[in-house]
PDB file of N, CA and C in Angstrom:
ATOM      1  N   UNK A   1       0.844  -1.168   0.000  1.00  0.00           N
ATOM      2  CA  UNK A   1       0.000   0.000   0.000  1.00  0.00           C
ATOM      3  C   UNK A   1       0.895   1.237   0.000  1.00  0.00           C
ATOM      4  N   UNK A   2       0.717   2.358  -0.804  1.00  0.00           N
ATOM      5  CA  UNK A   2       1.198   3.254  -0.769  1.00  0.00           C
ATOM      6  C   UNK A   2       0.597   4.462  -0.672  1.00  0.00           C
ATOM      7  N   UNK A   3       1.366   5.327   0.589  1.00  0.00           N
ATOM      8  CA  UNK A   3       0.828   6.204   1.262  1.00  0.00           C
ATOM      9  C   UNK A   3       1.345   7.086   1.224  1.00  0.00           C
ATOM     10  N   UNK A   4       0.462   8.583   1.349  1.00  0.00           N
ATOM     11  CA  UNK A   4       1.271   9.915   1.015  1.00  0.00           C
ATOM     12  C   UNK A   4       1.154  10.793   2.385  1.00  0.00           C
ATOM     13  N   UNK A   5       1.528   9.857   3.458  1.00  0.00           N
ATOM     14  CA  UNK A   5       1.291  10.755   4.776  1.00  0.00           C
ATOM     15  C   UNK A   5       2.807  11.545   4.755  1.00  0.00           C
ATOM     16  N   UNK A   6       3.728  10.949   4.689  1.00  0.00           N
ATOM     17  CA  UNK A   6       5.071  11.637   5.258  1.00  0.00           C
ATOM     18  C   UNK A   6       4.589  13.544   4.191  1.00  0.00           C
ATOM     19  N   UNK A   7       4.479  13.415   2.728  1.00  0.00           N
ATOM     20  CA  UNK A   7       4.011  14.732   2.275  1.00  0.00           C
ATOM     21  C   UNK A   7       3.149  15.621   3.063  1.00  0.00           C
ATOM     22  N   UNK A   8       1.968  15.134   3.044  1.00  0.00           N
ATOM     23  CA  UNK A   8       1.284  15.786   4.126  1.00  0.00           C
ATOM     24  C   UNK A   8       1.516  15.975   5.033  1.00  0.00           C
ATOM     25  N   UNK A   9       1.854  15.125   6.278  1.00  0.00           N
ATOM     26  CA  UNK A   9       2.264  16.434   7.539  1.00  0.00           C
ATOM     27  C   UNK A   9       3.678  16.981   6.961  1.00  0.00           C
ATOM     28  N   UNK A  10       4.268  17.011   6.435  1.00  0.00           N
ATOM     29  CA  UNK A  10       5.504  17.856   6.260  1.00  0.00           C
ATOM     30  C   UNK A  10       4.979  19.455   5.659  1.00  0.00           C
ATOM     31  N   UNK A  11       4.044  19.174   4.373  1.00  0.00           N
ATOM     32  CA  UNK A  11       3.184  20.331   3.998  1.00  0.00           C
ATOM     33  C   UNK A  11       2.282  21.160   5.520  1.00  0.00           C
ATOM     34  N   UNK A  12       1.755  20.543   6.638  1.00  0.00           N
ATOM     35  CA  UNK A  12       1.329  21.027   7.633  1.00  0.00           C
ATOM     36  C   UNK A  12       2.279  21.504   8.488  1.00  0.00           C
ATOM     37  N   UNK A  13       3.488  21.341   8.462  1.00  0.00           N
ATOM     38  CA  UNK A  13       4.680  21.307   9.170  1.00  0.00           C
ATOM     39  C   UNK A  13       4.164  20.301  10.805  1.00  0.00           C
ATOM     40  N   UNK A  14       4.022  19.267  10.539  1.00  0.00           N
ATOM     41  CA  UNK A  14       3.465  18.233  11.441  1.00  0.00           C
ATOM     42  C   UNK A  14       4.643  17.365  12.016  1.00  0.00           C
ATOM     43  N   UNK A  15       5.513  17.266  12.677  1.00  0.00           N
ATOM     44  CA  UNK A  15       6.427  16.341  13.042  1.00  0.00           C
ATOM     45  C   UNK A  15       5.761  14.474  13.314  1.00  0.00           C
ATOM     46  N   UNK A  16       6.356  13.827  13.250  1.00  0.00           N
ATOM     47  CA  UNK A  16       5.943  12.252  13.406  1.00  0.00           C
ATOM     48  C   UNK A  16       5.607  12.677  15.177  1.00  0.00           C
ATOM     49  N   UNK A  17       6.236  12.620  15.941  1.00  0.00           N
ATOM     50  CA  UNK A  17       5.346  12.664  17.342  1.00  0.00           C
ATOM     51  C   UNK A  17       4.239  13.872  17.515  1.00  0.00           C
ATOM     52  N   UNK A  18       4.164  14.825  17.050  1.00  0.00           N
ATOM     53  CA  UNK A  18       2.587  15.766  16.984  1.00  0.00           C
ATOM     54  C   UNK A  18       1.545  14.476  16.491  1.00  0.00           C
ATOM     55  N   UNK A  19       1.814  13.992  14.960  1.00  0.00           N
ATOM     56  CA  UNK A  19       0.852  13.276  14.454  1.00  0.00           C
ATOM     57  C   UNK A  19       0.610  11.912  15.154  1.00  0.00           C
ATOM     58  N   UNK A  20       1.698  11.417  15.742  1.00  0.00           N
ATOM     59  CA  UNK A  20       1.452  10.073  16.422  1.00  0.00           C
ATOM     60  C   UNK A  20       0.478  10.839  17.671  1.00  0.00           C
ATOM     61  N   UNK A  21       0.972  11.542  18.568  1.00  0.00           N
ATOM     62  CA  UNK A  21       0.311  11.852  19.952  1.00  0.00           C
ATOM     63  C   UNK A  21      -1.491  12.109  19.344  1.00  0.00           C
ATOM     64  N   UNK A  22      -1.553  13.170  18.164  1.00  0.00           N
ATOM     65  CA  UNK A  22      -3.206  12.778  17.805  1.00  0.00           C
ATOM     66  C   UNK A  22      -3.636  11.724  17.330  1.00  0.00           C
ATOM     67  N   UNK A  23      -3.031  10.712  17.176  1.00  0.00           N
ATOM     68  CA  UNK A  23      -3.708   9.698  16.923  1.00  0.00           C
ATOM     69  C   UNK A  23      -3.827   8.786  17.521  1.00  0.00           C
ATOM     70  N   UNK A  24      -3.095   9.161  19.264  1.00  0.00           N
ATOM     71  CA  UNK A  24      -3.057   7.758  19.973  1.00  0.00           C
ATOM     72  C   UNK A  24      -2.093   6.348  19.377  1.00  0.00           C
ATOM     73  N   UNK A  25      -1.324   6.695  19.078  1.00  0.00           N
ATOM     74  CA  UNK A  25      -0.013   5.653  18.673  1.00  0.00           C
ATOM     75  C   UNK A  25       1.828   6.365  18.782  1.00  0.00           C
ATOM     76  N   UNK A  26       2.515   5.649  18.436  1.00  0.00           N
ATOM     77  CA  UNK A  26       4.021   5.727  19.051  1.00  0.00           C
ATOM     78  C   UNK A  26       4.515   6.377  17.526  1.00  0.00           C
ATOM     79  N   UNK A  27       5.330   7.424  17.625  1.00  0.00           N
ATOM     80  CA  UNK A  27       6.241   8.142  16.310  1.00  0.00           C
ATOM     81  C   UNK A  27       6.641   6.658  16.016  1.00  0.00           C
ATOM     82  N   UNK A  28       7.324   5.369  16.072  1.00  0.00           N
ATOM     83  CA  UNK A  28       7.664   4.636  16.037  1.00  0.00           C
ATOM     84  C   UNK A  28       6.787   4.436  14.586  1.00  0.00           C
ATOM     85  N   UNK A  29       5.282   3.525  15.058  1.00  0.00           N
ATOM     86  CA  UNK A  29       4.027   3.517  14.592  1.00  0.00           C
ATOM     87  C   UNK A  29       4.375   4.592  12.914  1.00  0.00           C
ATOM     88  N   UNK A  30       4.217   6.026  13.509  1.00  0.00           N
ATOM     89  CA  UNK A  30       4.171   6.590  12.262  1.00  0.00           C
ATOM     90  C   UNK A  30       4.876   6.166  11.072  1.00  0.00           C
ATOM     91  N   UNK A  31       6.301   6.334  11.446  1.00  0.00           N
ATOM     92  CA  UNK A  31       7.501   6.104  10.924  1.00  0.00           C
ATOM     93  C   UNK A  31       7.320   4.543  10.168  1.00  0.00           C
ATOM     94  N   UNK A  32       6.895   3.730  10.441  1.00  0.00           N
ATOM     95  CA  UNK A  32       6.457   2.507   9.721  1.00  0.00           C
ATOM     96  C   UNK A  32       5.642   2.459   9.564  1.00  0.00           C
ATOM     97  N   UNK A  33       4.788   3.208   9.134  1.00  0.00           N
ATOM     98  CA  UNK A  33       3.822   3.347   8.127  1.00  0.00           C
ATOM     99  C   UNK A  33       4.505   4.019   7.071  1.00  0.00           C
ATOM    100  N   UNK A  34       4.646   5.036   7.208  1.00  0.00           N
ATOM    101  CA  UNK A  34       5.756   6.144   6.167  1.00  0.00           C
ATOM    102  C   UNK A  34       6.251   5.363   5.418  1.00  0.00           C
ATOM    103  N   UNK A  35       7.287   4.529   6.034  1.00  0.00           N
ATOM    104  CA  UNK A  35       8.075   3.775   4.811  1.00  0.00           C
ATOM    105  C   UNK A  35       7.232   2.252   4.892  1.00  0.00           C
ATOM    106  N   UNK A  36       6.574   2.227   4.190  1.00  0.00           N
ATOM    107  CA  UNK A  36       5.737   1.005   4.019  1.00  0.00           C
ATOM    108  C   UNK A  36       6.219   0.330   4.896  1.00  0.00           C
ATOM    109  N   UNK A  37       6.147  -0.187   5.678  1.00  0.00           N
ATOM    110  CA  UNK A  37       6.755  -1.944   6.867  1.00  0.00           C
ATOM    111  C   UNK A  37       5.566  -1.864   7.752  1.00  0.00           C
ATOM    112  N   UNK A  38       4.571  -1.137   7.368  1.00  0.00           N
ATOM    113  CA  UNK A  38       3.398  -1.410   8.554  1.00  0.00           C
ATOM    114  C   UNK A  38       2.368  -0.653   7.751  1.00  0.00           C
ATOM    115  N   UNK A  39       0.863  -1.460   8.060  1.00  0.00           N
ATOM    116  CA  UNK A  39      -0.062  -1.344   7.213  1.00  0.00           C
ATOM    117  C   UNK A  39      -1.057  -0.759   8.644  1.00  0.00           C
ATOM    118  N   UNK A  40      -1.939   0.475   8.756  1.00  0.00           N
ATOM    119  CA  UNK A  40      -2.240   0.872   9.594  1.00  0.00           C
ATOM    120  C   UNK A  40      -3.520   0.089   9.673  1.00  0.00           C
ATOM    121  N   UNK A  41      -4.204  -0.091  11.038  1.00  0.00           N
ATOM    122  CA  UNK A  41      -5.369  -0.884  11.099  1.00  0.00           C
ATOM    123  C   UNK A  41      -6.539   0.521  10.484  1.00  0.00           C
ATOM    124  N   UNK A  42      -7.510  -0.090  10.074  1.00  0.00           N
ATOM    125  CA  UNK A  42      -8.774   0.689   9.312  1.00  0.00           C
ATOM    126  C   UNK A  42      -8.981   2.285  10.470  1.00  0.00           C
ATOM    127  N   UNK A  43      -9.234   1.902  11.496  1.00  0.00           N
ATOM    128  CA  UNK A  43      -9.231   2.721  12.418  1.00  0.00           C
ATOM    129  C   UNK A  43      -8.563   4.309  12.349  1.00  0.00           C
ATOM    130  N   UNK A  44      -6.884   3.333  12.603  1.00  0.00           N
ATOM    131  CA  UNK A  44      -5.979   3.964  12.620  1.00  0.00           C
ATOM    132  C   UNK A  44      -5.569   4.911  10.970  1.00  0.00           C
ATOM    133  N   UNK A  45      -5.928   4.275   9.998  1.00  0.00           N
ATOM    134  CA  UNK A  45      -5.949   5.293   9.146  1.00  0.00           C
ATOM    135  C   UNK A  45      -6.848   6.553   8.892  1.00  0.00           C
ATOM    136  N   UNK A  46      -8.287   6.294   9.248  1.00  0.00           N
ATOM    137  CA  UNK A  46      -9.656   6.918   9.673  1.00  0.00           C
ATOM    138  C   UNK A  46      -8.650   8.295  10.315  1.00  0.00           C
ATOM    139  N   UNK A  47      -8.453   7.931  11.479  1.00  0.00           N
ATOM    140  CA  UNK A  47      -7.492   8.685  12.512  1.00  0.00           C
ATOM    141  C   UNK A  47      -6.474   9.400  11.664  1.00  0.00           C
ATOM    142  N   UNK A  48      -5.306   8.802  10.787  1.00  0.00           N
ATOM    143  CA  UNK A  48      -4.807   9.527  10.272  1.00  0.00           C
ATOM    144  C   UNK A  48      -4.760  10.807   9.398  1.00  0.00           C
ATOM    145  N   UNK A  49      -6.301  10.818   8.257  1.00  0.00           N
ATOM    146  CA  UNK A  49      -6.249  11.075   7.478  1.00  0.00           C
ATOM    147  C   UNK A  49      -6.980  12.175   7.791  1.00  0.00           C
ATOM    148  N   UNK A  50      -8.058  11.721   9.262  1.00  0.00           N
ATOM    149  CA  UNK A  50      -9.014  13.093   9.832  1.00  0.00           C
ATOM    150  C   UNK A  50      -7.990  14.094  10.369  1.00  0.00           C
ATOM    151  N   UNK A  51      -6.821  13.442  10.807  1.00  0.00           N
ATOM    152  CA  UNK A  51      -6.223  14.930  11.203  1.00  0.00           C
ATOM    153  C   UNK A  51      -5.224  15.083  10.147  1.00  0.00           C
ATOM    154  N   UNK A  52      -4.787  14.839   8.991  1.00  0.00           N
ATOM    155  CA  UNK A  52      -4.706  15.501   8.405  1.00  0.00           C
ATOM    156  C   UNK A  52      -5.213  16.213   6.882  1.00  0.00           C
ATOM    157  N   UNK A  53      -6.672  15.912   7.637  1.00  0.00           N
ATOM    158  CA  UNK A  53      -7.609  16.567   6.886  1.00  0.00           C
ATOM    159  C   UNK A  53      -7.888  16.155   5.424  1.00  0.00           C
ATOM    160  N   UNK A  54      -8.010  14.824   5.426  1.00  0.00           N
ATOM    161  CA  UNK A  54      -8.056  14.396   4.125  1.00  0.00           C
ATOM    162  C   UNK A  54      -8.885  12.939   4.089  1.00  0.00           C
ATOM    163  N   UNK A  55      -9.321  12.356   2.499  1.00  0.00           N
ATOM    164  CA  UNK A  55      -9.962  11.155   3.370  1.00  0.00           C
ATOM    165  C   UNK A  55      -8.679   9.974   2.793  1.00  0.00           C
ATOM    166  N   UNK A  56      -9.235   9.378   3.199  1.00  0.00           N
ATOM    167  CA  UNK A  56      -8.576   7.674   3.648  1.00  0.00           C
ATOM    168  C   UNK A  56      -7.996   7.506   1.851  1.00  0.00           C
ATOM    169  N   UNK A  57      -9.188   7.454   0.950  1.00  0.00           N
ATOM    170  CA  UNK A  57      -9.095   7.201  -0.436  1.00  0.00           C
ATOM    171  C   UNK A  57      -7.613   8.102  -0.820  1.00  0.00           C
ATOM    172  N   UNK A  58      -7.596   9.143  -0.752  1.00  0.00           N
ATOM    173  CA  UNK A  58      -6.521  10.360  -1.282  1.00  0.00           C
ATOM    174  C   UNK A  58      -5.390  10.062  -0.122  1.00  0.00           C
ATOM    175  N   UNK A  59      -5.293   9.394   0.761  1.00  0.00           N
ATOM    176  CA  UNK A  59      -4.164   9.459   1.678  1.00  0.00           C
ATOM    177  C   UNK A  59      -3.350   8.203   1.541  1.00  0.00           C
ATOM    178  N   UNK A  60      -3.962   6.695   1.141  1.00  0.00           N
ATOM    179  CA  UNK A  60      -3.632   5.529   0.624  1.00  0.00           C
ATOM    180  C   UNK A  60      -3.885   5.007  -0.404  1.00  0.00           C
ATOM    181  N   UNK A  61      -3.311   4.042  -1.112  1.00  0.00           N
ATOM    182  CA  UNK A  61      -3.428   3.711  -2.301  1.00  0.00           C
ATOM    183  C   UNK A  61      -3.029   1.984  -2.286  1.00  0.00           C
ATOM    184  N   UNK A  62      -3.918   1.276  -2.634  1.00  0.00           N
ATOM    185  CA  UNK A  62      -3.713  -0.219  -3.001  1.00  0.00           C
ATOM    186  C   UNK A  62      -3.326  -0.284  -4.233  1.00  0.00           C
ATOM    187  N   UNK A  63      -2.102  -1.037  -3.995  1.00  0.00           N
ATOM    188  CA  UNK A  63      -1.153  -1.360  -5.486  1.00  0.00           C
ATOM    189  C   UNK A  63      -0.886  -3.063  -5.041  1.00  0.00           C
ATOM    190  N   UNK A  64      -1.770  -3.885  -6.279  1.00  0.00           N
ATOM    191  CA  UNK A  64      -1.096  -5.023  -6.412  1.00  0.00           C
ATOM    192  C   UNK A  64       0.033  -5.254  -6.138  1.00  0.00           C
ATOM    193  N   UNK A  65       0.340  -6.209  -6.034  1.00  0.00           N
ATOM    194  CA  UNK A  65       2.134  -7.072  -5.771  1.00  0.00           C
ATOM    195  C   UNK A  65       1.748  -7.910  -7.451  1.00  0.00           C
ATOM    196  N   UNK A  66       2.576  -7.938  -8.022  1.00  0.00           N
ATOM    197  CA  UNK A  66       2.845  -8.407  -9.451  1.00  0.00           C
ATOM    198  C   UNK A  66       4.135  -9.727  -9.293  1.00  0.00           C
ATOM    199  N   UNK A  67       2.646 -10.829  -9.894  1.00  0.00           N
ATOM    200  CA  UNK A  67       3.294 -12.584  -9.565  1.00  0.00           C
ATOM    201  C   UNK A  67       4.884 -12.026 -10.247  1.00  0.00           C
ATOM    202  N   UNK A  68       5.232 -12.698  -9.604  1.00  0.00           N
ATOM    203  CA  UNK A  68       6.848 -13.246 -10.350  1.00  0.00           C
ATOM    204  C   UNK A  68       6.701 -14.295 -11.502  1.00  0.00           C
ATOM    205  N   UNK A  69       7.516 -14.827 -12.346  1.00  0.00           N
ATOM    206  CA  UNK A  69       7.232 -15.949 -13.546  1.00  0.00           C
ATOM    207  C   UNK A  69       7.148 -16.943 -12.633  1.00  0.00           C
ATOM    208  N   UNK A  70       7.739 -17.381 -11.806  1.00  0.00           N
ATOM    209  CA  UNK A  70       7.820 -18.733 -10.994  1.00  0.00           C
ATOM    210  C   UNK A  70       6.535 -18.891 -10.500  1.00  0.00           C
ATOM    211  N   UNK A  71       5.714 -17.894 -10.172  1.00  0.00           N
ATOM    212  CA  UNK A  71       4.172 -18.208  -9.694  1.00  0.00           C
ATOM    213  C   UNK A  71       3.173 -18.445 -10.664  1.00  0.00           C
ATOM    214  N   UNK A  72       3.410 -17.606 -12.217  1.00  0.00           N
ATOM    215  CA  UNK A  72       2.371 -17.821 -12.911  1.00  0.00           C
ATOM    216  C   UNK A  72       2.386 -19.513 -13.704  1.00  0.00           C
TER     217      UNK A  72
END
């Protein structure tokens, strides 16, 4: 999944612990989401995207994983 949070709060001038503390989770949390290694629960994106003012659709993006030849 690819996500355009790190743009946005940087455009808000939002640091990873401002945005973690409103959302009830760890800068840790943020920070792996940012670089894809963590997929936020439904909730937690809801949360993300209300504070930064945007919806869920425009803030994430589902991108297939594309078989390798060995799978097809």
């Amino acid at each position: 999944m690819i996500n355009r949070i790190r743009e946005l709060r940087k455009t808000k001038k939002m640091s990873q612990e401002i945005l973690a503390n409103k959302c009830d989770v760890s800068r840790q949390t943020i920070n792996a989401i940012e670089n894809n290694k963590y997929d936020p629960s439904l909730v937690l994106a809801f949360k993300i995207a209300s504070t930064l003012n945007i919806t869920v659709d425009d803030l994430f993006q589902f991108q297939l994983e594309e078989k390798s030849q060995e799978e097809t």
